[in-house]
Protein backbone atom coordinates (compact mmCIF):
# COMPACT_ATOMS: atom_id res chain seq x y z
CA UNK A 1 87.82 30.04 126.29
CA UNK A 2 86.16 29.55 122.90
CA UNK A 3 82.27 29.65 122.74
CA UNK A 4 82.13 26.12 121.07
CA UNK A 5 82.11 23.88 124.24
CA UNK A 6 79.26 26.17 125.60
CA UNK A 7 77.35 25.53 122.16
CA UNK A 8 77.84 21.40 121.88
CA UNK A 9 76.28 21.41 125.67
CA UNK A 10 73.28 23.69 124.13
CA UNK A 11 72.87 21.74 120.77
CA UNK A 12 72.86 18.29 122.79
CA UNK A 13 70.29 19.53 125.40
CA UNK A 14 68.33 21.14 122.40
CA UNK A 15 68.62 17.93 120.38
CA UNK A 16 68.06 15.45 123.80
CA UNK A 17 64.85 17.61 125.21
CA UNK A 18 63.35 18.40 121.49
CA UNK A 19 63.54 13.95 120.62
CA UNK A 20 61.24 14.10 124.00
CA UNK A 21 58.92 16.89 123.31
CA UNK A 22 57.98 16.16 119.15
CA UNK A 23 57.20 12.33 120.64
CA UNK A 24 55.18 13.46 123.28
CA UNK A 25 53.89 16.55 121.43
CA UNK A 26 52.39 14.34 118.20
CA UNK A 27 51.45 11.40 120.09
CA UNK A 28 49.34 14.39 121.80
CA UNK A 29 47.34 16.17 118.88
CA UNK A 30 47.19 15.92 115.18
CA UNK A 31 49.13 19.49 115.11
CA UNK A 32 52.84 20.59 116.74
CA UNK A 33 54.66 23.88 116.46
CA UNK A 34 58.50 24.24 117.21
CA UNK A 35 59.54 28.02 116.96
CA UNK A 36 63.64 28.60 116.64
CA UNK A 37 64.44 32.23 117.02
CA UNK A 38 67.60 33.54 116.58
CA UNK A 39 68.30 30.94 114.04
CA UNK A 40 71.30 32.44 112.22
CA UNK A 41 73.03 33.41 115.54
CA UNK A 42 75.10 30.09 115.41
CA UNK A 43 75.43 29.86 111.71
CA UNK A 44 72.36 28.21 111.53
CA UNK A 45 73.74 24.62 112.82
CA UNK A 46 71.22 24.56 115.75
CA UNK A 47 68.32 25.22 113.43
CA UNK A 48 70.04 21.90 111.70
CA UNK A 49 70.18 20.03 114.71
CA UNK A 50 66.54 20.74 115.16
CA UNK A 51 65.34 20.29 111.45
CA UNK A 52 67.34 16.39 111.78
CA UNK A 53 65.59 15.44 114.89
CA UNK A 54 61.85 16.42 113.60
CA UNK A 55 61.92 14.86 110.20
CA UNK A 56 62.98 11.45 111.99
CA UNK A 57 59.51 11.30 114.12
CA UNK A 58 57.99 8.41 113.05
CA UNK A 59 54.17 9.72 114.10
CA UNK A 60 54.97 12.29 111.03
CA UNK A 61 53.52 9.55 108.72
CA UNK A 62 50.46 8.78 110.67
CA UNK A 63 48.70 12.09 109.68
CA UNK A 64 50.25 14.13 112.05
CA UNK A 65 51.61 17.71 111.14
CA UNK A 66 54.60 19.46 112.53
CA UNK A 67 55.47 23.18 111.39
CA UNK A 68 58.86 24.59 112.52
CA UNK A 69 59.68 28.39 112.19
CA UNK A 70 63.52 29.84 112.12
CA UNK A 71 63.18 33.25 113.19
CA UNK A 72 65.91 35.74 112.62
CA UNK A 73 67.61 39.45 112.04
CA UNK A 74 68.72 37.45 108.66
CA UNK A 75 67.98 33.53 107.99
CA UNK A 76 67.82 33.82 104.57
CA UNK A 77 71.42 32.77 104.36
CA UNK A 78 70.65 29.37 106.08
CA UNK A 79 67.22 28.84 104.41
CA UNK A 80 68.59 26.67 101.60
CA UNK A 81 70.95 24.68 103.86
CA UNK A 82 67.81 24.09 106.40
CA UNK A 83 65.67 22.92 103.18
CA UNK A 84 68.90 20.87 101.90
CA UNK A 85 68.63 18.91 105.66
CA UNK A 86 65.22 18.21 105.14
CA UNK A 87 65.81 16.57 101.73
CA UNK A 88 68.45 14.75 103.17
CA UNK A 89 66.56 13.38 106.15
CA UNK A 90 64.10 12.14 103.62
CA UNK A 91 62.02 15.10 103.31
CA UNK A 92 59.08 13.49 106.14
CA UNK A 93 55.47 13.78 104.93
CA UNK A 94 54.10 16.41 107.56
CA UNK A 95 56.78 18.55 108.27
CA UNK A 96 56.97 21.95 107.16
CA UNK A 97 60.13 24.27 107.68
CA UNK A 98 59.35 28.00 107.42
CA UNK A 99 62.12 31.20 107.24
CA UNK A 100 61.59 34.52 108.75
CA UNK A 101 63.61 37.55 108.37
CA UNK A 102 63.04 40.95 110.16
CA UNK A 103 64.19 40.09 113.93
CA UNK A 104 63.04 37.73 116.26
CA UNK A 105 61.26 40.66 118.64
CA UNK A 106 59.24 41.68 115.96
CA UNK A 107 58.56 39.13 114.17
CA UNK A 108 57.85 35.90 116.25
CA UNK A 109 54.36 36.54 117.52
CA UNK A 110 53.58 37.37 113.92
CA UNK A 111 54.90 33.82 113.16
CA UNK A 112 53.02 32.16 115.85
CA UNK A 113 49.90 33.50 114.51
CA UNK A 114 50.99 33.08 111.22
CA UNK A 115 51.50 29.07 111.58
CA UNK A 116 48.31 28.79 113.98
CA UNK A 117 50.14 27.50 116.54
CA UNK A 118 47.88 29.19 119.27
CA UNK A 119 46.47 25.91 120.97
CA UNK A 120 48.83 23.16 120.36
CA UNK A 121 51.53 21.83 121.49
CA UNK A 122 54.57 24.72 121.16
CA UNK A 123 57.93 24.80 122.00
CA UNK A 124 60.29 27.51 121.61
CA UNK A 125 64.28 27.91 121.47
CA UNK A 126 65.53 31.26 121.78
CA UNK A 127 69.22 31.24 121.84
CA UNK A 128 70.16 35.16 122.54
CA UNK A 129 73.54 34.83 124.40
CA UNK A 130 74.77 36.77 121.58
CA UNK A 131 72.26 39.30 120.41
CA UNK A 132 72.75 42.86 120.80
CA UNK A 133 70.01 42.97 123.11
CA UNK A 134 68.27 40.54 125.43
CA UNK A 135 65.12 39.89 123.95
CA UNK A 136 61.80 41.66 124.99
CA UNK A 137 59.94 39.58 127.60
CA UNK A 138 56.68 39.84 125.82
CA UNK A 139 58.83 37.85 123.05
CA UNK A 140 59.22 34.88 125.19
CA UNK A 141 55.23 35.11 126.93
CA UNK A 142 53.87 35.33 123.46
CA UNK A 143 54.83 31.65 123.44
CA UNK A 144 52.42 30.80 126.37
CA UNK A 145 49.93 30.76 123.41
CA UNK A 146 51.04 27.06 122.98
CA UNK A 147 48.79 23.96 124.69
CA UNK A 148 50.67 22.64 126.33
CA UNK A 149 53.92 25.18 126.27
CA UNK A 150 57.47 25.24 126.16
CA UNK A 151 60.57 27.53 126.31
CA UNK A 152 64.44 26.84 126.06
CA UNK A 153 65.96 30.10 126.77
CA UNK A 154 69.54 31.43 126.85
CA UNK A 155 70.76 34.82 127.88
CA UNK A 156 73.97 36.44 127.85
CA UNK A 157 76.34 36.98 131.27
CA UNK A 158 74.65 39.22 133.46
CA UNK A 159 71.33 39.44 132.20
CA UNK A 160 68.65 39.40 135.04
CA UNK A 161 66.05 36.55 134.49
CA UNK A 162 62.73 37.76 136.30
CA UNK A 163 61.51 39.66 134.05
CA UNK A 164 60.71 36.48 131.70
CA UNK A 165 59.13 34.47 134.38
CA UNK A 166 55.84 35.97 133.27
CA UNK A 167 52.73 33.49 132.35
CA UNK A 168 55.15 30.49 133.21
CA UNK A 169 54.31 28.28 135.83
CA UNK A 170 57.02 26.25 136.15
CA UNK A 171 60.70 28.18 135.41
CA UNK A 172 64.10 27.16 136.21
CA UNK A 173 67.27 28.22 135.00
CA UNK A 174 70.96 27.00 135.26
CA UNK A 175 74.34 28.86 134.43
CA UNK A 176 76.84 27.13 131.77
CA UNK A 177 80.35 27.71 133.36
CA UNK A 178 84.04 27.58 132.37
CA UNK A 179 85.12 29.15 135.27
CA UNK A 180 84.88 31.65 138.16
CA UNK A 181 83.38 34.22 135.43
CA UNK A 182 79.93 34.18 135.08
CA UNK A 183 78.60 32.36 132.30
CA UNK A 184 75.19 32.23 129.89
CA UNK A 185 71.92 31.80 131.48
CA UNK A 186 69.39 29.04 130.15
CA UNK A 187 66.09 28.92 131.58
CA UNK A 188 63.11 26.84 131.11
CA UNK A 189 59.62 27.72 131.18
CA UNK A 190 56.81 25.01 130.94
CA UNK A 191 53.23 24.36 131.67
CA UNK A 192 53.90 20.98 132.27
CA UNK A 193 55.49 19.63 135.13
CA UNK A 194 56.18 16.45 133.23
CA UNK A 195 58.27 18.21 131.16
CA UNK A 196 60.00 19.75 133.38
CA UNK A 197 61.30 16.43 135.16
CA UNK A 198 61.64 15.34 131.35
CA UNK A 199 64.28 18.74 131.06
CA UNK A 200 65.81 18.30 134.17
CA UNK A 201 66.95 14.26 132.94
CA UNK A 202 67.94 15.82 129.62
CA UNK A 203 70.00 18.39 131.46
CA UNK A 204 72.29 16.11 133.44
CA UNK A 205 72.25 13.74 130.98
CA UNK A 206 74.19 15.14 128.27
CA UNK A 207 78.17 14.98 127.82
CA UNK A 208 80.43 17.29 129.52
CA UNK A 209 82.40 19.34 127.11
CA UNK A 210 85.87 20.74 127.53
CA UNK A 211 85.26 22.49 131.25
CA UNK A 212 81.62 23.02 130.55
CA UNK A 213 79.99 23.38 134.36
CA UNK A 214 76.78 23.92 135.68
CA UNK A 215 76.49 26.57 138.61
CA UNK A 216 72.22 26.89 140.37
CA UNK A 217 71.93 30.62 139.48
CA UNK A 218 70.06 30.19 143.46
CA UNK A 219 73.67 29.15 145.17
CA UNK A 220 74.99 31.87 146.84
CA UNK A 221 78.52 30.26 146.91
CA UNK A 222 78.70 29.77 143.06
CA UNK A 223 79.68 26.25 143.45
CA UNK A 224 80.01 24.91 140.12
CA UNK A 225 79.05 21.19 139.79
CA UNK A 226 79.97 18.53 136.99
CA UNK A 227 77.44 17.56 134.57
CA UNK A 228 77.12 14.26 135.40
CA UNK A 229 73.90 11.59 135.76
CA UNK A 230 74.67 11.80 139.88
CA UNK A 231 75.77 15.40 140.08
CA UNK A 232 77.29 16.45 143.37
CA UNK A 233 74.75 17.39 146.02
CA UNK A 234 76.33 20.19 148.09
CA UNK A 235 74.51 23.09 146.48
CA UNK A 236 71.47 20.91 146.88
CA UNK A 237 72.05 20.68 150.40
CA UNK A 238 72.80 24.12 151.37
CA UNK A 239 69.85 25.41 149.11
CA UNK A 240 67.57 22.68 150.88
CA UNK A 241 68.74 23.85 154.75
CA UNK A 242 68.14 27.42 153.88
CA UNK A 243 64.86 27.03 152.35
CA UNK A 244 63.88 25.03 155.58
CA UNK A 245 65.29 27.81 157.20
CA UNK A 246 62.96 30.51 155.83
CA UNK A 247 59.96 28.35 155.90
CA UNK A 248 60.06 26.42 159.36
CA UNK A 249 58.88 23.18 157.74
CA UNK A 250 57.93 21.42 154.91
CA UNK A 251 56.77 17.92 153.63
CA UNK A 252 59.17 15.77 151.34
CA UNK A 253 56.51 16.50 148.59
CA UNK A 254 57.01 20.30 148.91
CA UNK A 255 61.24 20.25 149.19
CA UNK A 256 61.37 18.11 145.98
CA UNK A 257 59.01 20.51 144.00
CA UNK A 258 61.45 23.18 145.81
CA UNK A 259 64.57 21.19 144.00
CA UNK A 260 63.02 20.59 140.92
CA UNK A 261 62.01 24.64 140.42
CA UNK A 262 64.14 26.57 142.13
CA UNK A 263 67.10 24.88 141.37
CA UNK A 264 69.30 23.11 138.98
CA UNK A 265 68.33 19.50 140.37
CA UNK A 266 65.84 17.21 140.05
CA UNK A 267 63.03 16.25 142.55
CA UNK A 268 65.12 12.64 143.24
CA UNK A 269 68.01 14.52 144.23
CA UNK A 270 66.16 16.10 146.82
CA UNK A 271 65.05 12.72 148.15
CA UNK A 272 68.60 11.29 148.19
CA UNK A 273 70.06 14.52 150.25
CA UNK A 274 67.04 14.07 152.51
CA UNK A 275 67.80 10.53 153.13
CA UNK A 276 70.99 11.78 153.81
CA UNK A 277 70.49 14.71 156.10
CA UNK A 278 68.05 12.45 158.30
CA UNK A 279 70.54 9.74 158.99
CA UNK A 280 72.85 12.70 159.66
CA UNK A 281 70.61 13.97 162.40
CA UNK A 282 70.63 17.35 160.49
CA UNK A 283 67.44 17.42 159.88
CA UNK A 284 63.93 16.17 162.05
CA UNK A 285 61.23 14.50 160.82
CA UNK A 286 57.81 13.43 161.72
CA UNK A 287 56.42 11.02 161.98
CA UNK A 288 60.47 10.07 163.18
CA UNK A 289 60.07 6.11 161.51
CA UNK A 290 59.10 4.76 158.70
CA UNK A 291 59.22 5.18 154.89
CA UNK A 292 60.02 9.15 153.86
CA UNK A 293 57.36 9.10 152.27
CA UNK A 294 55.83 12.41 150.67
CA UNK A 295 53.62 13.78 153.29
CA UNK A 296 56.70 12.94 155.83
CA UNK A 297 57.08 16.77 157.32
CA UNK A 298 61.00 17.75 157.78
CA UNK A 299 62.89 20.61 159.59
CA UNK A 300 65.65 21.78 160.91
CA UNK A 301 66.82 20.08 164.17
C-alpha cells in the first residue's frame, strides 16, 4: 500500500496536537520553540502544515514570539516554499521560520541552542520512518531542554522504542497499520500530563484514511483497532486484566494512568471498561457499592 494514507493520519495529528500546543504554549510565556526535523523527508509538506497552523495564532500579535526550526540532511530545497507559506498566511508579527542543513543528528541540539529555546515551551516533530537510520536517542533527549517539553516521534517498522524513553516522564507510543505487517511507530514524550490527555484526544480524533489502523505496540495479540472517537475496547481490556494480573491490585486512579501511558487509550477508556468489567463480575472491587470513584481499589475476582 502507498505511504500517503500513513502520512494524511501523521499531518492531521501533527496539525490537530500542534493548534493545541502553540495556544497553550503562548498563552504560557512570552517565548515558544517548535523544532521540525527531518523536514525535507516528505517533500517538505509537513513543515507546511506546521508553518500554516503557527502563523494563524492569534496571541502572535500580543507580543508573543514563536521561532520554528526545519531541520534536515537538505531543506534548502523547501526553504523558499516554507517562506512563500508564511507570506501567504499573512506573514504573523512574531513568528520566525529558520532552515538548517547538515542532518538532523548533528545539527538539532546546535539549533536548540542556537534559537534559545532551552527553558520555554518546546515541541519537537521528528518524522524518521524513512531515514537511513533511526535517529540517535540523545537527538530526541536534547529536546527535554524545553519548559514544559514535547516530542512527536515516528520510527520506521521494527525499530525498538526504549532506547528514547530517556528524560521523558510520560511516553506512549502507537503503531499506524494497514495490515498484518508491522507498521511505523509514533511515540510521544511529554512533561506534561495535560498534554498527554490533550495527544491522546488528538489521536483518536482524527479521520481514518484508506485502511489506516491503530495497533497498542503493548497488545500481545496485535489487534488492530479503528481510529474512531469510541475506539473498540478489547485491547484495553486484555491489557487492563493482565496488568491486574502482575500487580494484585490497583485503584481506578492508578489503571487509568496505566491506560493513558502504557497504552494507546485514554484514561476515560479505562473507566468505561472498568464499569464494564465490574457489572461483568470480572473484576472485584472495594469498597463493593458506590460511585467508582478514584481511590475505589479493583482486582481480579
Amino acid at each position: 500500500m502507498s505511504h500517503e494514507p500513513i502520512s494524511a493520519v501523521k499531518r492531521e495529528l501533527l496539525v490537530r496536537h500542534l493548534e493545541g500546543w502553540a495556544r497553550s504554549a503562548l498563552h504560557r510565556g512570552r517565548r515558544a520553540a517548535y523544532v521540525h526535523g527531518y523536514a525535507e523527508a516528505d517533500g517538505g509538506a509537513a513543515a507546511e502544515a506546521a508553518v500554516r497552523v503557527l502563523a494563524d495564532q492569534p496571541d502572535l500579535v500580543r507580543g508573543r514570539e514563536l521561532s520554528m526550526i526545519a531541520v534536515g540532511d537538505d531543506v534548502a530545497p523547501i526553504a523558499g516554499r516554507l517562506a512563500a507559506v508564511q507570506r501567504e498566511a499573512g506573514e504573523a508579527a512574531g513568528l520566525s521560520v529558520h532552515t538548517v542543513s547538515g542532518g538532523t543528528d548533528a545539527r538539532l541540539p546546535v539549533a536548540l541552542k542556537a534559537a534559545g529555546a532551552a527553558g520555554v515551551p518546546l515541541l519537537g516533530y521528528l518524522d524518521a520512518a524513512r531515514a537511513s537510520e533511526p535517529p540517535a536517542p540523545a537527538t530526541v533527549a536534547a529536546l527535554t531542554a524545553g519548559k514544559p517539553a514535547e516530542v512527536l516521534l515516528v520510527l520506521a517498522p521494527g525499530v525498538q522504542i526504549a532506547a528514547y524513553r530517556a528524560g521523558w516522564p510520560l511516553f506512549t507510543a502507537v503503531e499506524l497499520a494497514t495490515g498484518e505487517a508491522p507498521g511505523e511507530l509514533l511515540a510521544f514524550g511529554t512533561t506534561s500530563g495535560k498534554s498527554l490527555e490533550g495527544f491522546k484526544d488528538a489521536l483518536w480524533a482524527v479521520d481514518e484514511f484508506a485502511g489506516v489502523r491503530y495497533r497498542d505496540p503493548g497488545d500481545p495479540d496485535r489487534h488492530l483497532i479503528d481510529i474512531s472517537l469510541n475506539p473498540h475496547p478489547g485491547p484495553l481490556r486484555r491489557e487492563l486484566l493482565a496488568h491486574l494480573g502482575r500487580v494484585g491490585s490497583a485503584t481506578v486512579t492508578e489503571l487509568r494512568t496505566f491506560a493513558l501511558t502504557e497504552t494507546v487509550y485514554r484514561a476515560a477508556d479505562a473507566t468505561r471498561v472498568l464499569h464494564a468489567l465490574v457489572d461483568a463480575g470480572t473484576v472485584a472491587r472495594e469498597p463493593s457499592h458506590g460511585r467508582l470513584g478514584g481511590d475505589v481499589v479493583v482486582s481480579v475476582s
